[in-house]
Protein backbone atom coordinates (compact mmCIF):
# COMPACT_ATOMS: atom_id res chain seq x y z
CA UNK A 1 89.08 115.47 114.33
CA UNK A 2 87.27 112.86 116.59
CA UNK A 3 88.81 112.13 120.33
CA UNK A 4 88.64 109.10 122.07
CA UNK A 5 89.45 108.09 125.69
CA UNK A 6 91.80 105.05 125.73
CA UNK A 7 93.54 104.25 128.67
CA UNK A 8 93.91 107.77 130.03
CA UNK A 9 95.81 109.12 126.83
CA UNK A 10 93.82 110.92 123.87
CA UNK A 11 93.60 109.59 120.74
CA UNK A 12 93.34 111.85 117.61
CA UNK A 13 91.60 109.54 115.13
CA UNK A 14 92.52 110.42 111.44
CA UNK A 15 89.73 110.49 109.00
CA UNK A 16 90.21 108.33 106.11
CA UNK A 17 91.07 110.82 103.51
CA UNK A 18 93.84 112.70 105.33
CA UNK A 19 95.47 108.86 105.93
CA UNK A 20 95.30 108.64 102.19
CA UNK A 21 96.75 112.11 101.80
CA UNK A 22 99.84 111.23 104.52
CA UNK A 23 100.06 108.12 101.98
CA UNK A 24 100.31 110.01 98.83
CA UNK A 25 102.97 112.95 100.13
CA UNK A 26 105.25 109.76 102.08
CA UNK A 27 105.18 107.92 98.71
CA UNK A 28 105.76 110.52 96.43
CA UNK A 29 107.05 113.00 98.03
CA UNK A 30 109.42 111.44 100.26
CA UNK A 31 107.41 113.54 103.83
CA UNK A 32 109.12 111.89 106.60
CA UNK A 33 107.18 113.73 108.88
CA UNK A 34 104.50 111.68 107.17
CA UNK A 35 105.78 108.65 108.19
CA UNK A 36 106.36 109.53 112.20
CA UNK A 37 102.51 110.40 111.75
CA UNK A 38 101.78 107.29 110.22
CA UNK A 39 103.78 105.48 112.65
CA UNK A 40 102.45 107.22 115.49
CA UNK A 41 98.76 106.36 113.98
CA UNK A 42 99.61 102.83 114.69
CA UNK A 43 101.67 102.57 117.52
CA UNK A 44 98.77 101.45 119.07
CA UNK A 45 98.59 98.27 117.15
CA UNK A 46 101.76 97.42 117.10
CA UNK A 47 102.20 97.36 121.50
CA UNK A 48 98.78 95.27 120.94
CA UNK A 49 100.44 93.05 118.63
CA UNK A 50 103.20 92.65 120.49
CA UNK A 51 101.30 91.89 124.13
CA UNK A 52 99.21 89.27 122.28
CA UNK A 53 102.76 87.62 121.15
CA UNK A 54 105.18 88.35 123.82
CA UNK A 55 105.00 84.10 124.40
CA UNK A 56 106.18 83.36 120.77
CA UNK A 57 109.46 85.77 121.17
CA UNK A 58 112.72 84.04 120.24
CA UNK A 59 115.65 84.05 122.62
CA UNK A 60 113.96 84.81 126.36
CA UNK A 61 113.07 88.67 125.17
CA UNK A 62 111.70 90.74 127.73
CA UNK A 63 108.75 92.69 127.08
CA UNK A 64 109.92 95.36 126.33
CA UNK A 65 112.23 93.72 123.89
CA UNK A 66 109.40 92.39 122.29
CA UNK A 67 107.62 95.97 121.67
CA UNK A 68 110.41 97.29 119.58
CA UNK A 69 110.48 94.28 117.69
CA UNK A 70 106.77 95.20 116.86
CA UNK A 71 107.69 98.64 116.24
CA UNK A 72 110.82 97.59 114.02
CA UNK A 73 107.93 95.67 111.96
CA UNK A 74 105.73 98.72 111.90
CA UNK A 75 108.34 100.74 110.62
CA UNK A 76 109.30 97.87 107.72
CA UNK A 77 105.63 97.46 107.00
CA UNK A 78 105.17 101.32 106.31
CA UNK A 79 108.35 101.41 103.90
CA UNK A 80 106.66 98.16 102.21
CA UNK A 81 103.63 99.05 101.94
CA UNK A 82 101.75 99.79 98.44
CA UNK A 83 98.39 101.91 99.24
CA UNK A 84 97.64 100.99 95.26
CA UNK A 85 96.92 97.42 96.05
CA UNK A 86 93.82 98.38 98.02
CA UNK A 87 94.61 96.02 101.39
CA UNK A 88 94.08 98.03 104.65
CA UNK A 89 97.40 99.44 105.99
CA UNK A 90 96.44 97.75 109.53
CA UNK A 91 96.14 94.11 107.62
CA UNK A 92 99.18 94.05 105.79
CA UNK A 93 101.32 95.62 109.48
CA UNK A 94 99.79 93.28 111.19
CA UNK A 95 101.73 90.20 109.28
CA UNK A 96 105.00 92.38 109.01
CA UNK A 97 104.94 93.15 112.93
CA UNK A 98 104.18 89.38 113.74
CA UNK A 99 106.95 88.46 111.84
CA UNK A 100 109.16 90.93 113.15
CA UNK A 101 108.47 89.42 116.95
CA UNK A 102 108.66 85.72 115.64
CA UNK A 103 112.09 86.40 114.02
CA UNK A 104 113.17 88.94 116.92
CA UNK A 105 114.19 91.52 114.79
């Protein structure tokens, strides 16, 4: 697996076939240690997501308020989503998450 420096941390980059694979055993085989991996795969986008939206949260929500209302829309967005339908995992979280912040849930 490939490393990357970001911000200090390491990031463990998944290739594309063991994604698919993580797909396949959450789907049908109900791995919910898939889906912390999966989860933890785009964490990343999610706290990105939810700096870029923090303005647009309902209700005077703190920041950090707002990040778990990105990760409650990651979390929706894997349990939604249909890797049959061919649209990138990270395009079809992205609406659920922004959703997630507008709505504050």
């Amino acid at each position: 697996m490939k490393r990357q420096r970001i911000t200090g941390l390491a990031l463990i980059e998944v290739p594309p076939r063991v994604e698919a694979a993580l797909w396949r055993r959450l789907r049908y085989e109900a791995d919910s240690g898939c889906r912390e991996t999966i989860f933890m795969r785009y964490r990343a986008l999610a706290r990105s997501i939810a700096r870029q939206n923090r303005r647009r949260a309902i209700n005077g929500a703190d920041a950090s308020d707002v990040e778990h209302f990105a990760y409650e829309g990651l979390l929706q967005a894997i349990d939604r989503y249909d890797p049959l339908r061919g649209i990138p995992f990270g395009a079809f979280a992205r609406r659920r998450i922004t959703g997630s912040i507008a709505d504050g849930e």
